[in-house]
Protein backbone atom coordinates (compact mmCIF):
# COMPACT_ATOMS: atom_id res chain seq x y z
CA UNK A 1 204.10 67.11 117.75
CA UNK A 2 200.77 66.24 116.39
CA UNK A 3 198.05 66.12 118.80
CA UNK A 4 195.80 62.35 118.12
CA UNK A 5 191.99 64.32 117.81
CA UNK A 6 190.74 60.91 117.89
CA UNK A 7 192.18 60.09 121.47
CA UNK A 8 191.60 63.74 123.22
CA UNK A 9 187.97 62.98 122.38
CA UNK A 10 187.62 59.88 123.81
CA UNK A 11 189.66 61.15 127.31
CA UNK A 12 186.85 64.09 127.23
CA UNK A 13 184.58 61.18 127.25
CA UNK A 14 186.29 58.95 129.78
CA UNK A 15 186.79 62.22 131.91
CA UNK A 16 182.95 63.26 131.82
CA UNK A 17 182.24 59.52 132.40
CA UNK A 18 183.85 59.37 135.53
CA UNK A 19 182.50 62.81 136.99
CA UNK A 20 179.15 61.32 136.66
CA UNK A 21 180.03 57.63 137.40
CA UNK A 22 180.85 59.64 140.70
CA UNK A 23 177.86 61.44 141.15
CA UNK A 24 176.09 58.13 140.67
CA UNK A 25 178.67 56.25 143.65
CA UNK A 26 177.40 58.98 145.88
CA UNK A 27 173.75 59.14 145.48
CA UNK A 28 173.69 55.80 145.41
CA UNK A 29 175.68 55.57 149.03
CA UNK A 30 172.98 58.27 150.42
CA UNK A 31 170.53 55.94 149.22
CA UNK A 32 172.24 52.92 150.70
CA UNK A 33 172.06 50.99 147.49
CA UNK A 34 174.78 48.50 146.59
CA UNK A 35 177.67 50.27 144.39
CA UNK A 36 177.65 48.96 140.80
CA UNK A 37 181.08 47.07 139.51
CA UNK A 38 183.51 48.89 137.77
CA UNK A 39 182.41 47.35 134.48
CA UNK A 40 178.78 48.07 134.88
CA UNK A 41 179.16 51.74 135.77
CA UNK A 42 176.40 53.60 134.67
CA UNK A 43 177.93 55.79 131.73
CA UNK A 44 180.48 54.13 129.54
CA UNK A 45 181.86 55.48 126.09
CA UNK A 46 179.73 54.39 123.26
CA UNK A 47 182.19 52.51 121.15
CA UNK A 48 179.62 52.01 118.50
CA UNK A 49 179.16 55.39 118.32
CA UNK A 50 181.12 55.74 114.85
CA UNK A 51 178.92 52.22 113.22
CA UNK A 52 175.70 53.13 114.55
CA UNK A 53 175.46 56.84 116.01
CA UNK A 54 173.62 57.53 118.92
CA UNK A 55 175.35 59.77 122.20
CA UNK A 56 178.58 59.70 123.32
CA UNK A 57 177.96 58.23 126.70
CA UNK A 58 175.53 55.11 127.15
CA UNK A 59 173.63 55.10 129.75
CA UNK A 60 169.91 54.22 130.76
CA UNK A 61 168.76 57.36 132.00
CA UNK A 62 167.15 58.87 129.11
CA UNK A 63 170.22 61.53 128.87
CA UNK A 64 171.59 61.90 125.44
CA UNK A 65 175.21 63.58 126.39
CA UNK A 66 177.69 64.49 123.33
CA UNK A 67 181.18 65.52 124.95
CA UNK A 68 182.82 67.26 122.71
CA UNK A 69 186.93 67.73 123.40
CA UNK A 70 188.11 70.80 120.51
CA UNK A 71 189.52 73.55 119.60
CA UNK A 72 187.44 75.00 117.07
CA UNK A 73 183.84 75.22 118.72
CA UNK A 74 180.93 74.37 116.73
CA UNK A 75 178.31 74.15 119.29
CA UNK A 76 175.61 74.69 117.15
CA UNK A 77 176.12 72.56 114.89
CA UNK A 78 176.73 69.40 118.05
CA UNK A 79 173.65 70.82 119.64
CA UNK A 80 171.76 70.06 116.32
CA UNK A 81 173.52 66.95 116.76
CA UNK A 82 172.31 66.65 120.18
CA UNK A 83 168.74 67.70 119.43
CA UNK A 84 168.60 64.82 116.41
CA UNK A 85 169.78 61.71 119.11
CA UNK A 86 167.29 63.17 121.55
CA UNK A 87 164.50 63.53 119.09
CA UNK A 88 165.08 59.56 118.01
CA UNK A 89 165.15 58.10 121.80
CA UNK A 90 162.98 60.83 123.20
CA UNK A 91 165.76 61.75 125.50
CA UNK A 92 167.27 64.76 127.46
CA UNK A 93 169.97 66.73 125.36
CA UNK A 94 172.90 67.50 127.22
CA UNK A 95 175.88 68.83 125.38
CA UNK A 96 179.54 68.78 127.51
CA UNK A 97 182.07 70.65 125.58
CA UNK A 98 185.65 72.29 126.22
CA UNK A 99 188.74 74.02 124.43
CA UNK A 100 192.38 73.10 125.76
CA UNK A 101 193.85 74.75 128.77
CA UNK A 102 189.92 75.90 129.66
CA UNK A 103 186.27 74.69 131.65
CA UNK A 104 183.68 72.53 130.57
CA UNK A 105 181.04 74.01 129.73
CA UNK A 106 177.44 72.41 129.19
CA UNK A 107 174.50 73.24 126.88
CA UNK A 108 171.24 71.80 128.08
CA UNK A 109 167.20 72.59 127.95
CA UNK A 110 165.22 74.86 130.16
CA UNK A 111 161.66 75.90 130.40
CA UNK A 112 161.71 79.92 130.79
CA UNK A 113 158.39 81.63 131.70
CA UNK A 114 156.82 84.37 129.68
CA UNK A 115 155.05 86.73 131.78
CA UNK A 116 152.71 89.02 130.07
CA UNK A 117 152.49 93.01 130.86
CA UNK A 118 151.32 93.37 134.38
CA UNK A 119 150.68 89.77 135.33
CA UNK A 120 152.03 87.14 138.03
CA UNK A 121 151.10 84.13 135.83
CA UNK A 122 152.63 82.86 133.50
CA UNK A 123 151.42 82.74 129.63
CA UNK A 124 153.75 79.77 128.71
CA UNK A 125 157.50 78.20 129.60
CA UNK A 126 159.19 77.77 126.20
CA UNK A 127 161.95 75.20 126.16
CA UNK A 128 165.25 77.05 125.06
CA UNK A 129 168.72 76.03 125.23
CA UNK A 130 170.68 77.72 128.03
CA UNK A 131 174.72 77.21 128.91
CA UNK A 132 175.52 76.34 132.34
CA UNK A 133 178.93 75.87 134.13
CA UNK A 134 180.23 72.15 134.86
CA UNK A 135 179.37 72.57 138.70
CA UNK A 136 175.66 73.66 138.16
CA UNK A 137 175.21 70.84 135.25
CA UNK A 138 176.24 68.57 138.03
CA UNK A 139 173.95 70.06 140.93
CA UNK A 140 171.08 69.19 138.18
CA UNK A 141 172.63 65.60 137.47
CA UNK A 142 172.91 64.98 141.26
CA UNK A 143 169.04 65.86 141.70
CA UNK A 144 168.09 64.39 138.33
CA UNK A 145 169.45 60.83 139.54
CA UNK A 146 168.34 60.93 143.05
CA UNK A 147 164.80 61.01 141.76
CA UNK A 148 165.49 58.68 139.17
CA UNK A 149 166.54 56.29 142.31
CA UNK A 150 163.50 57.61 144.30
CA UNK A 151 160.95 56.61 141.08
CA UNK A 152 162.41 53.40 140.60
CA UNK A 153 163.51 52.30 144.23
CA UNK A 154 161.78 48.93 144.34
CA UNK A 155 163.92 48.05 140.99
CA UNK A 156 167.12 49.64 142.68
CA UNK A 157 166.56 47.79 145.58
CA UNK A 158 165.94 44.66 143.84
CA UNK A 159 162.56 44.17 145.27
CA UNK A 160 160.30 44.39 142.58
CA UNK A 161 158.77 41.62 141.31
């Protein structure tokens, strides 16, 4: 049986999208903000994708997400993927990856202090890519878009002028 590569990357896709369509339900019910329509759910598949590039998941957060659904792992060449979308829409690179039969995994940013000898400050927090585990990636996400809501609460509320 030959397994369609095409299609078990686009149910990665759908599958991430929903995780963090969920996310999105909930922070939004803590927030009591109305629930968006099934059609205007915050992160949809990018069917351009293939045309025009960009991420793998749309979405107007300023998160540039490539799921990728294989075998074979090449993460750094999609993180240098992930990196180049970022760099173009000044984005967050977020890279959601998995091999059959195991996790998600998730390569992302992080600022990591240098200390110097003997010192409590800090010289400098260097940006380097770290790998987290689905269920921290989405502790982050959950905090990332509750102050996303927070920031922009008169437009979420449909107050603003």
């Amino acid at each position: 049986m030959t397994i369609n590569v095409r299609q078990k990357g686009q149910e990665g896709e759908r599958e991430i999208a929903k995780i963090l369509n969920s996310i999105v339900a909930k922070v939004r019910d803590e927030f009591k903000l109305k629930q968006y329509a099934k059609e205007d759910e915050l992160f949809q598949r990018n069917q351009n994708q293939s045309a025009v590039g960009g991420s793998d998941l749309s979405n107007p957060l300023y998160l540039e997400i490539e799921v990728k659904r294989q075998e074979d792992l090449s993460v750094n060449s999609w993180w240098k993927q992930c990196i180049t979308s970022a760099e173009r829409t000044g984005g967050i690179p977020i890279l959601i990856f998995r091999q059959n039969r195991k996790k998600w995994r998730v390569c992302m940013q992080a600022e990591l202090p240098l200390f110097p000898e003997c010192s409590k400050k800090y010289l400098a927090m260097p940006r380097v890519r770290v790998e987290v585990e689905l269920d921290t990636f989405k502790e982050w996400f959950k905090m990332y878009y509750s102050e996303w809501v927070k920031h922009n609460a008169d437009r979420e509320a449909g107050t603003e002028d």
